[in-house]
Structure formats: C-alpha cells, structure tokens
Protein backbone atom coordinates (compact mmCIF):
# COMPACT_ATOMS: atom_id res chain seq x y z
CA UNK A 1 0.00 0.00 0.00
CA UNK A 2 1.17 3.21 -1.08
CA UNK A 3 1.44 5.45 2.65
CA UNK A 4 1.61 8.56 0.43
CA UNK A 5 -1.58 8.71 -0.37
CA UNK A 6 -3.48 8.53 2.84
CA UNK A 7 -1.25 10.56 4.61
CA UNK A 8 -2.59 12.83 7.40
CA UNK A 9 -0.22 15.09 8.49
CA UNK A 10 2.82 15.28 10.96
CA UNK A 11 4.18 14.40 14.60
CA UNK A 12 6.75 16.22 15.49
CA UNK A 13 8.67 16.22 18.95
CA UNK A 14 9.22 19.56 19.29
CA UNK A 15 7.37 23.20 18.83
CA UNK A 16 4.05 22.29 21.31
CA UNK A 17 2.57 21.16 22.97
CA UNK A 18 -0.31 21.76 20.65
CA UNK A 19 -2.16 20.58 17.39
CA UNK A 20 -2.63 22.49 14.05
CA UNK A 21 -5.50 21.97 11.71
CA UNK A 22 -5.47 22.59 8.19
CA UNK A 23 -9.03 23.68 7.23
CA UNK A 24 -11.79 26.45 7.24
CA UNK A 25 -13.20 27.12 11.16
CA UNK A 26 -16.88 26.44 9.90
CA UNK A 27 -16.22 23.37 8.64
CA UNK A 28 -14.35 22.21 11.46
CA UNK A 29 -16.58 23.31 14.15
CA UNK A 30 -19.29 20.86 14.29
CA UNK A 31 -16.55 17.87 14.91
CA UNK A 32 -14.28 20.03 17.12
CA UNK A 33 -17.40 21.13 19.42
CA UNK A 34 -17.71 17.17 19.57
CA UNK A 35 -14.39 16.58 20.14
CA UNK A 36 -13.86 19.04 22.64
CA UNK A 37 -16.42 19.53 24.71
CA UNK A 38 -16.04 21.25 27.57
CA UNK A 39 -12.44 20.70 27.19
CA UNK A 40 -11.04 24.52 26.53
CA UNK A 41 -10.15 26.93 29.14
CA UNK A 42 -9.78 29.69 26.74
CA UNK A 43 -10.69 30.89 22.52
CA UNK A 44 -9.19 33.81 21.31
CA UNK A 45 -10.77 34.37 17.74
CA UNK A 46 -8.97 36.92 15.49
CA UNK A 47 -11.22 36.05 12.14
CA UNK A 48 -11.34 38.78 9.39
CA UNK A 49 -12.70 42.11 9.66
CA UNK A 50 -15.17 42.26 6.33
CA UNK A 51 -12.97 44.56 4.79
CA UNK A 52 -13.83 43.33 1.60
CA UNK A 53 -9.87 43.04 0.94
CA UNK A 54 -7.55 40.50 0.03
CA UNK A 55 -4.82 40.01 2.47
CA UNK A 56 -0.92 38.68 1.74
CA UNK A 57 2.60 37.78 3.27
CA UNK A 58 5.68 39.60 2.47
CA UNK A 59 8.85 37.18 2.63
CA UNK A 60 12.72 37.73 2.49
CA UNK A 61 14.55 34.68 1.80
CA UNK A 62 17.94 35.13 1.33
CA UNK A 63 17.72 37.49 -1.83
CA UNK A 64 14.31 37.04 -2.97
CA UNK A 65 11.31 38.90 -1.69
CA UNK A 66 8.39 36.97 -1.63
CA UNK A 67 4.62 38.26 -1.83
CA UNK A 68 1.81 35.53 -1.46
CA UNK A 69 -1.41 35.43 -0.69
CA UNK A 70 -2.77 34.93 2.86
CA UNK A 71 -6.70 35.08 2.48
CA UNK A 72 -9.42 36.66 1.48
CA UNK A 73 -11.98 38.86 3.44
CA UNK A 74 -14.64 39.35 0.92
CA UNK A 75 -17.85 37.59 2.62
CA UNK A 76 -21.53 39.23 1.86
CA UNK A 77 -22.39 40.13 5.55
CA UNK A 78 -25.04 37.66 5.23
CA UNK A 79 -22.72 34.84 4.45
CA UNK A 80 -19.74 36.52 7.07
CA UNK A 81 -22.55 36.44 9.87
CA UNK A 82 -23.64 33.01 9.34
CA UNK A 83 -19.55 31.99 9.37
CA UNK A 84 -19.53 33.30 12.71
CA UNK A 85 -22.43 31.97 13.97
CA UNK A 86 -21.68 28.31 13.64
CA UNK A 87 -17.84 28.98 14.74
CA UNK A 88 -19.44 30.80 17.86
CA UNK A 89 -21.85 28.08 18.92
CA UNK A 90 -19.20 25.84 18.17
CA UNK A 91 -16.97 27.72 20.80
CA UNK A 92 -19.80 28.18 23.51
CA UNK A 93 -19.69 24.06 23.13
CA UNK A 94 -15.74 23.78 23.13
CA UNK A 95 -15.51 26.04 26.54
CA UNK A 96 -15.64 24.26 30.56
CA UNK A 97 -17.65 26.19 32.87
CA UNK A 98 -14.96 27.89 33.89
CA UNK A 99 -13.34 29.25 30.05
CA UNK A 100 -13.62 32.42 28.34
CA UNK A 101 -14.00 33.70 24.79
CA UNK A 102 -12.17 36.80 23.70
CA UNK A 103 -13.26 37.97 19.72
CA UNK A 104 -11.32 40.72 18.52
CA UNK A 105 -12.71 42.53 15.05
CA UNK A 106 -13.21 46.20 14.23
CA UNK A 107 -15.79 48.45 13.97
CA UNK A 108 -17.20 46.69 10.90
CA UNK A 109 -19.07 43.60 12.20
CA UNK A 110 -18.40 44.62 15.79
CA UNK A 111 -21.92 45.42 16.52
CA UNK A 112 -23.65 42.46 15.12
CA UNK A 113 -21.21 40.13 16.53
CA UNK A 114 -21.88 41.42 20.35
CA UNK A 115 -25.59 40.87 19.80
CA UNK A 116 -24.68 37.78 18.09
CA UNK A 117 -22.62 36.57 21.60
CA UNK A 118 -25.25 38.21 23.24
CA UNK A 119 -27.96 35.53 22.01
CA UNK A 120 -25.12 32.54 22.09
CA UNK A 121 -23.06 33.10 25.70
CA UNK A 122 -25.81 35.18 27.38
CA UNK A 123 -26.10 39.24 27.83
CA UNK A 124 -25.25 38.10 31.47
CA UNK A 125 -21.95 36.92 30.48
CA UNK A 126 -20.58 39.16 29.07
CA UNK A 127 -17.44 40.75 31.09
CA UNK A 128 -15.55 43.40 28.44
CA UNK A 129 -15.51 45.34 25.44
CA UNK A 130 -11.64 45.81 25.38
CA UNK A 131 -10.65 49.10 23.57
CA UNK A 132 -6.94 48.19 21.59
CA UNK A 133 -5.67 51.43 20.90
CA UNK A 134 -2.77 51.90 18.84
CA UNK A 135 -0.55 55.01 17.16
CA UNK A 136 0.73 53.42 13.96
CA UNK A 137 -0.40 53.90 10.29
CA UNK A 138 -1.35 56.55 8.39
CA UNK A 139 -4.09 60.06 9.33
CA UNK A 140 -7.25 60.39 7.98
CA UNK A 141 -8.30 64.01 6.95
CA UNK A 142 -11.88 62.88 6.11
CA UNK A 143 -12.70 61.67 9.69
CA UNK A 144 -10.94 61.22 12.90
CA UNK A 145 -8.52 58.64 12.25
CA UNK A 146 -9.53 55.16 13.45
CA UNK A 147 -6.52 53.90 15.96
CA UNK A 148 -8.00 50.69 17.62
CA UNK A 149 -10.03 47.43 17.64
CA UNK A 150 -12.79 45.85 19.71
CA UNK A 151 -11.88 42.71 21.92
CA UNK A 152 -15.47 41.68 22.95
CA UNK A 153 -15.04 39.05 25.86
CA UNK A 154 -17.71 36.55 26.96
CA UNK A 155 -17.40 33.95 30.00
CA UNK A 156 -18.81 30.97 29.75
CA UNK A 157 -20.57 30.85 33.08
CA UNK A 158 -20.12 32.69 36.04
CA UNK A 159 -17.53 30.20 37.58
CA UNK A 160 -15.28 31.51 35.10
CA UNK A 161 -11.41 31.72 35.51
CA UNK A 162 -9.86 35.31 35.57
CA UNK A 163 -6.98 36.41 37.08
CA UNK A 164 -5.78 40.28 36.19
CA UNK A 165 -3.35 40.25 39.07
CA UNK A 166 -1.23 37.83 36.62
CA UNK A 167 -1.02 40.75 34.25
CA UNK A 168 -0.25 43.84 36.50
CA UNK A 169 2.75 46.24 36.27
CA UNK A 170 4.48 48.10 39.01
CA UNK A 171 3.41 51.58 39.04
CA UNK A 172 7.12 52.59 38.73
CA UNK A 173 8.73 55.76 39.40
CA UNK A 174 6.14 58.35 37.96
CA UNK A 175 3.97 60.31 39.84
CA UNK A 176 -0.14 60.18 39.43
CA UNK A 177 -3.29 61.95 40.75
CA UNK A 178 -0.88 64.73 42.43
CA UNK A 179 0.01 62.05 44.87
CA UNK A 180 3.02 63.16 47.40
CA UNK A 181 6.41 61.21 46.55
CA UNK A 182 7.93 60.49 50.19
CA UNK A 183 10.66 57.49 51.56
CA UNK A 184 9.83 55.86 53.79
CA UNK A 185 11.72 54.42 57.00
CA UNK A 186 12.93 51.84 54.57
CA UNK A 187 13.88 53.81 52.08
CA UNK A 188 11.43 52.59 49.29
CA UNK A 189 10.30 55.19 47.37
CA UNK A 190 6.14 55.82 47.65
CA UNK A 191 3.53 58.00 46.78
CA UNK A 192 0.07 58.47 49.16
CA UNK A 193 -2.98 60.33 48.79
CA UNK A 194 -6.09 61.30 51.32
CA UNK A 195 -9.22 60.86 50.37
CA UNK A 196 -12.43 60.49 52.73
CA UNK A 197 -10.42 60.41 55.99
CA UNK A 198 -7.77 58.15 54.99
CA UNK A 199 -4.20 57.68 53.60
CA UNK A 200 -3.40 55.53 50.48
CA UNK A 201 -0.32 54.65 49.98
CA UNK A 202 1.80 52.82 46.87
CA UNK A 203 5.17 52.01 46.02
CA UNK A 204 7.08 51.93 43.01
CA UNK A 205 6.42 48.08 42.78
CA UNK A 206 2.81 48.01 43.60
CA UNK A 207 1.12 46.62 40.27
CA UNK A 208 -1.48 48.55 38.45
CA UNK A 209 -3.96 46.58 36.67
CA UNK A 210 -5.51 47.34 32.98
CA UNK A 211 -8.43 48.62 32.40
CA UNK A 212 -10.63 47.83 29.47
CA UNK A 213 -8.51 50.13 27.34
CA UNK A 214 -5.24 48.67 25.97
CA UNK A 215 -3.42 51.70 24.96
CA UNK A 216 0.16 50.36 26.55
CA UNK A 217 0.93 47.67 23.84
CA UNK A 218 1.82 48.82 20.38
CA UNK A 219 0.79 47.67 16.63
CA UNK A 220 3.80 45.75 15.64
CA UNK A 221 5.97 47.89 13.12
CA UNK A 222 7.69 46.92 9.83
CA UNK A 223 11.05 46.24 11.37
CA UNK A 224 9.66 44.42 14.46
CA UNK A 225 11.53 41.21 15.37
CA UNK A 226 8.30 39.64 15.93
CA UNK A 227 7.09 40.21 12.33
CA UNK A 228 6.55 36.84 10.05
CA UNK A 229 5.49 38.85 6.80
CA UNK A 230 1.61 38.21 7.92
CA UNK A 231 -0.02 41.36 7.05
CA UNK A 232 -2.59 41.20 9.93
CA UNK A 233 -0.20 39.83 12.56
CA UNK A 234 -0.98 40.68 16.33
CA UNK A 235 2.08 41.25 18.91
CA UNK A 236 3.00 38.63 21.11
CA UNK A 237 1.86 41.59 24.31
CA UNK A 238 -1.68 41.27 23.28
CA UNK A 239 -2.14 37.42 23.74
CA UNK A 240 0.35 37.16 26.67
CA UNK A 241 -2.14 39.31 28.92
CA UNK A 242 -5.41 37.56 27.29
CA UNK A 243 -3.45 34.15 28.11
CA UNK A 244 -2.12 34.72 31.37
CA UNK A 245 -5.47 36.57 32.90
CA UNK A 246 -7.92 33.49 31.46
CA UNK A 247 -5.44 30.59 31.71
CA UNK A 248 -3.73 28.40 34.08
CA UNK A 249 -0.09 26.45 33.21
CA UNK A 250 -1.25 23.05 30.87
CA UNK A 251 -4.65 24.44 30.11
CA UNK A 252 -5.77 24.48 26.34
CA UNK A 253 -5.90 27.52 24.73
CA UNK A 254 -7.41 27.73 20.89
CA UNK A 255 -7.07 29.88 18.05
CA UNK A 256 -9.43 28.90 14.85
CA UNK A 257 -7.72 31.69 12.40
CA UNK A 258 -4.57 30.96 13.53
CA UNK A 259 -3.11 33.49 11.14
CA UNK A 260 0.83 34.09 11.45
CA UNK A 261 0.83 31.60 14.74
CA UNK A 262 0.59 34.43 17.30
CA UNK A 263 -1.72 32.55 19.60
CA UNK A 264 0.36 29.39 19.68
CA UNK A 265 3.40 30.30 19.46
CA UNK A 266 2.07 32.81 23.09
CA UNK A 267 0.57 29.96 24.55
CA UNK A 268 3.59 27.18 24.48
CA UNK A 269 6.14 29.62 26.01
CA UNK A 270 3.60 29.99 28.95
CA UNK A 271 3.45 26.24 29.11
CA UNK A 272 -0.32 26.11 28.25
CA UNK A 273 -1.34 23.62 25.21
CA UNK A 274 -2.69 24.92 22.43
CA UNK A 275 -5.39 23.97 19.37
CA UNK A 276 -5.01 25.79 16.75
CA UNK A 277 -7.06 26.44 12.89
CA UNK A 278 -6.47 28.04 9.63
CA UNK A 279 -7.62 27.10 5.92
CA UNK A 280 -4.59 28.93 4.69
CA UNK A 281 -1.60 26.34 3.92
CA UNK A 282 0.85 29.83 4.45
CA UNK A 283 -0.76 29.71 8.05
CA UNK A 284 0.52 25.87 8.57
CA UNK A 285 4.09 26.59 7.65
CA UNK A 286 4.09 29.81 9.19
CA UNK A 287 2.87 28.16 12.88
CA UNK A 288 5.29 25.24 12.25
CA UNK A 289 8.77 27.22 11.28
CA UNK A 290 7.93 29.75 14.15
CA UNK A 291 7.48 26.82 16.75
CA UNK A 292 10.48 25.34 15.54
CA UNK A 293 13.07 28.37 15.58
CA UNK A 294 15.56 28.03 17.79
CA UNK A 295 14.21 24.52 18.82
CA UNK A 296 17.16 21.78 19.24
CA UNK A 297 16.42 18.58 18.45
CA UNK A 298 15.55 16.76 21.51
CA UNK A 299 17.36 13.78 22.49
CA UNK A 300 14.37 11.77 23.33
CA UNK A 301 10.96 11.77 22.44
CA UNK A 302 8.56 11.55 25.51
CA UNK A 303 5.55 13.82 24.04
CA UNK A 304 5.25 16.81 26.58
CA UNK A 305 6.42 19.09 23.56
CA UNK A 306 4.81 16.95 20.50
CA UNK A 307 3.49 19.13 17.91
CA UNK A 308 0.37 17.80 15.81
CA UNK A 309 -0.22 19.05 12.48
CA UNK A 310 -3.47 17.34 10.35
CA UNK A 311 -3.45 18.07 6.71
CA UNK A 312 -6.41 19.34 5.26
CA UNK A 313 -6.17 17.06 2.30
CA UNK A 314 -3.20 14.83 1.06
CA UNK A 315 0.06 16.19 0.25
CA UNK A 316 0.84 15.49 -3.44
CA UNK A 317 3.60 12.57 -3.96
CA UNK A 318 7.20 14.87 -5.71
CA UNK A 319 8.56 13.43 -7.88
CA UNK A 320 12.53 13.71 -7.08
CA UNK A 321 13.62 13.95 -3.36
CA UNK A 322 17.19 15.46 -4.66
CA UNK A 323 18.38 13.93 -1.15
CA UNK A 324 21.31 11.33 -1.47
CA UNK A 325 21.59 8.96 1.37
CA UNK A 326 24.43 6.71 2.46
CA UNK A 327 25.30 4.74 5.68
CA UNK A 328 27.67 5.42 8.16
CA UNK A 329 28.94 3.67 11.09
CA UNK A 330 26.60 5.81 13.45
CA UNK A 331 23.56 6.55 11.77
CA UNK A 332 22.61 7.46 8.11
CA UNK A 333 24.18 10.98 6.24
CA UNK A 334 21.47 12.67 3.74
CA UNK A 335 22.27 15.16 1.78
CA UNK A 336 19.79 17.65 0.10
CA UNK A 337 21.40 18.29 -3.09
CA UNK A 338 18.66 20.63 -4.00
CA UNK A 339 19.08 23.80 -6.34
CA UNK A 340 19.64 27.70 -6.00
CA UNK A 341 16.72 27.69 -6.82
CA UNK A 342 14.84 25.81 -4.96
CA UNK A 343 11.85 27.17 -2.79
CA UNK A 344 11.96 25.02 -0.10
CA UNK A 345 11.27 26.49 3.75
CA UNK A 346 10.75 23.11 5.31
CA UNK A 347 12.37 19.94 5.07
CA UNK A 348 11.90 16.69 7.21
CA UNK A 349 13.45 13.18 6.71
CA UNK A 350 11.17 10.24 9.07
CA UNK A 351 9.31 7.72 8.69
CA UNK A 352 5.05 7.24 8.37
CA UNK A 353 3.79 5.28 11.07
CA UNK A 354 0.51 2.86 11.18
CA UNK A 355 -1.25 5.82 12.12
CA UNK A 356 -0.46 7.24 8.66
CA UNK A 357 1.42 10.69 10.33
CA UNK A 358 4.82 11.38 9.42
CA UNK A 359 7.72 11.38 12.14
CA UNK A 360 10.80 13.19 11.50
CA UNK A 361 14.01 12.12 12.45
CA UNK A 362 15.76 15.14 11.80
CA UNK A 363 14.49 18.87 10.12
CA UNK A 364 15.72 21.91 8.97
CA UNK A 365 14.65 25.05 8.28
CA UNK A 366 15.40 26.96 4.83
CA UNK A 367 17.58 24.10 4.03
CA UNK A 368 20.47 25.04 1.51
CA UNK A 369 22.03 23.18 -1.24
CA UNK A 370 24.49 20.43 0.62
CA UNK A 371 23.02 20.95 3.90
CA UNK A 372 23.99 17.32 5.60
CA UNK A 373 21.55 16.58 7.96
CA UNK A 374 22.21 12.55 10.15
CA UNK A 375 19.22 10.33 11.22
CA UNK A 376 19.51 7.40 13.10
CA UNK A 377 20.33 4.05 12.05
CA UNK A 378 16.74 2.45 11.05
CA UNK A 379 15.56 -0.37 9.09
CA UNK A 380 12.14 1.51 8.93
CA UNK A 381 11.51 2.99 5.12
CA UNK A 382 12.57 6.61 4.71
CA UNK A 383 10.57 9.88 3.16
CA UNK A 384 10.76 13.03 3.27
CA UNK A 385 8.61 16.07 3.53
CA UNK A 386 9.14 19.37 1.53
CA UNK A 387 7.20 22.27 2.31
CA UNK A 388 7.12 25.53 -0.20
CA UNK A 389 6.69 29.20 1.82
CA UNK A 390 3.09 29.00 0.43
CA UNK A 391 3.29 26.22 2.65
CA UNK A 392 2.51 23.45 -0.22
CA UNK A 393 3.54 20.17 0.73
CA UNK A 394 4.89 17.24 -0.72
CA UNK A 395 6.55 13.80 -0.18
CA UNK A 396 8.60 11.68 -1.56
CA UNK A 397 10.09 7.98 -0.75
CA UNK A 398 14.05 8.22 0.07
C-alpha cells in the first residue's frame, strides 16, 4: 500500500505542545465542538474584519522577496454572519464552565457580533468590550482617524477563571493623581494620597492593573523582530495578557484563524497547550517554522512538547527527493542536493507510522544546497517532507 496517499499530516517532537488543523473554522466546528467539549479553558478568535480586501505575506529569503497570498476577506455580511455563527456556537460548546471567549474585530461587524454573543453566551456573560488602541499607520483628513479594535469578551458561566493580578505592572517611578512622593523608614520610594479620611499609599512596585482600554501595547511595526510577513499579525503583548489573565499552566488555549501563529506560538512559552485552525496552507508553515526556531532537536521523544499538524487534504507525492543517502557507522548521512533555486522552507526526513502521520528524524529550516543533515540508524523505510513558503507540501520515498 502506497502510505503517500493517505497521509494525514505530521508528529513532530518539538514546537508544542499543541495541534494544528489545516481547514476552514466552519467546517471544522461541528466535529471540534464534539471533540472538545467542555475541554477549553480559553478561545481567542482573530477572524477577518469584512474589509472586503484581500490580504498577503511579504517574505525575504535570502535574496528574494516573496509576496503571497494569505486570504481573502470578501464575505456578503449575510454569508460573514452566518460563518460566525456556527464557529461561535461551536466555541460556547468547546468552553468548561470555567473558560472564556475573547473575539477581537473592528468596527465593521463589531456590533452584530456582540448581539450575536449576546444571544449565544448570554447578555449576562458578558465581562468586556476591550478598547486596543494603537498610534501606527497613516491620518485620515476625512474623519478622525480610526486607531484601535474591539476585543469583545464573553465567559462561559459565572464560575469563570480570571486572574488580572497575573497581568499587572508596578506603578514605577512616575507620579499620578498629584500624589506626594515620600521614603519611607525603609527607604522605598512611595507615593500616598487622602481621600475620605484616609491615607493611600503605593510604592514603586505596587502593580497597576488594565483597564478595558489597551493603549500600553503597540501595533507591531515593519522592522519588528516579531514580524513573520503576515499582514494582519498581532504582537505577542496582546495574547500574553489575554493568556495569562484566562489561563492556568497546561490548560488548552485555541485559536481557529490561527493566522501568522501568534496565539500558539504565546501559549507554548507559557506552558499552556494549544489547538489551533487556519484554511490557509501559508498559516501551517508559518505556525510550524515559528514553533520550531531556535528549537534543538531533543534527544528523546517523551511527548510533553509533540506538535500535531493534520493536513487538510493529502500532500501530493514529488517526484525527485534530490536527497542522497548513504550509511555510516553511526547513523545514516542525507544530503539535500537541492538547487539555487529551490523554494523550499521546510524539510523533514522520518518515517510514516501505522497511524499514517509522518515522524521526522531530523528537520531543517530553509535548508540550503548540501546541507547534511544525520538520522539514526533504522531499518524503517525513509521519506521526506518538503514544504514551499506557500506552505505546499509534498513527499517523496528516500
């Protein structure tokens, strides 16, 4: 039988813990509300807007410059409304008594979406409309320019997890509501006030807690280290204080646009698991290079840090691997022979398993022509896994 064709996707040790799934949120929803019922502590849905655009990501690899398209926002509002409907009811389902949702759009659908969760989670439950404000972009001259976005956030019952004194920040040296700045017999700085009889005072380390306006973390700019070419990309700031205020350490936290990988990539470095969407293939190779950057190779494989990616449909078989193998005494050298002009951003070399996922033995990332990559010694037949940055994938039998 010819594994190839029934493959489903990929296991790989490292870049969770987590699962990717290839495929549009609607469609998944119905089997993921069965699947996980009751099972997520916290959704964070950053679908599009209903621009009415098409969106893209901007590339650099090596000397090329890469433009490709990321998706496209161009829904009636009739069809965009029903879209969100079934991925909302589907979310209500996914959520324990104790999860949250947190939807962030714009002005555009924003009102028919909060009457929308209104109907689905309950007007009781709903806890914020977070105000993201931001300074970049251009002025308007027409109308006063619009700087933010709507976070509407719903709990699923009024057990619900929230913690906002995991997200405070000391008050610091600067001085507030013509408070007095005095030391005290320790000599830590402080600030008090009077009001109605009494004396409050704070200290430079005292934590301040947001409000339901975000105006302290910034747009991410051109040059930002963060930025994976994604044109509608969110900063890392936004989902660390959504994750760490609605979340606790191993709890599952899922994205069904997952977009450039923000949510996931957030969630794993605060050691909560995540389940993340998106029916863009760009989105899949974007969420597995950025888990996998500055990964090593572990040196055993005991699943606390397994990635799960499902395809969306089969990979197509290639028809050349350009990889040369040959044993050595430890192990088994390939080499990618390749081509300067290849467009590869992913390459694995493993095995498919009964479960018909691939397993690499060994990856790399933007391989280049002669990279020598060593696998262990195995009797177990060898492929390998080629991924464009469109995030096309292939396979072919070593």
């Amino acid at each position: 039988m010819n594994r190839i064709a029934g493959i489903k996707g990929e296991i790989l040790p490292t870049g969770g813990p987590g699962i990717f799934l290839g495929g549009r949120a609607e469609q998944l929803s119905e089997a993921l509300a069965s699947e996980y019922e009751g099972k997520v502590q916290l959704i964070y849905l950053d679908p599009p807007f209903g621009t009415g655009d098409t969106f893209s990501v901007k590339l650099s690899t090596g000397k090329k410059k890469l433009t490709l398209p990321a998706y496209s926002d161009k829904l009636s509002r009739e069809d965009y409304l029903a879209m969100m409907r079934s991925v909302l009811t589907a979310c209500h389902n996914m959520l324990t008594p104790e999860g949250s949702l947190y939807l962030h759009i714009d002005y555009r659908m924003s009102p028919y979406l909060r009457l929308m969760l209104d109907e689905i989670f309950g007007e009781k439950n709903f806890m914020n409309e977070i105000i993201w404000a931001y300074k970049s972009g251009g002025r308007s001259t027409k109308h006063f320019s619009r700087k933010h976005d709507v976070i509407l956030f719903y709990r699923k019952s009024k057990s619900v997890y929230f913690d906002i004194t995991a997200v405070g920040i000391p008050r610091g040296p600067q001085k507030r509501n013509n408070m007095k700045r005095t030391v005290d017999e320790l000599g830590r700085v402080c600030f008090s006030i009077r009001s109605g009889g009494k004396t409050y005072t704070y200290y430079e380390d005292t934590p301040i807690f947001p409000s339901d306006v975000w105006d302290d973390i910034e747009h991410l700019h051109q040059r930002d280290p963060e930025r994976t070419g994604f044109g509608t990309q969110k900063p890392e700031a936004l989902l660390r204080r959504i994750i760490l205020s609605s979340s606790r350490p191993g709890d599952i936290v899922c994205d069904l646009f997952s977009g450039s990988g923000t949510t996931a990539a957030v969630a794993a470095k605060l050691g909560r698991r995540f389940l993340a969407a998106d029916a863009s293939p760009i989105a899949m190779q974007l969420l597995r290079a950025r888990q996998l950057v500055g990964r090593s190779e572990p040196t055993f494989f005991d699943g606390s840090h397994q990635l799960t990616i499902r395809y969306e449909s089969a990979p197509a078989a290639a028809s050349k691997a350009n990889i040369r193998l040959s044993k050595q005494e430890v192990g088994i050298k390939a080499v990618y022979a390749g081509s300067k002009d290849a467009d590869i951003a992913y390459l694995a070399i493993g095995a498919i398993g009964e479960d018909y996922f691939f397993r690499p033995f060994t990856y790399a990332l933007l391989p280049k022509q002669g990279a020598v990559m060593t696998i262990p010694a195995t009797d177990a037949p060898l492929y390998a896994v080629f991924s464009d940055h469109a995030g096309n994938v292939s396979f072919a039998a070593l």
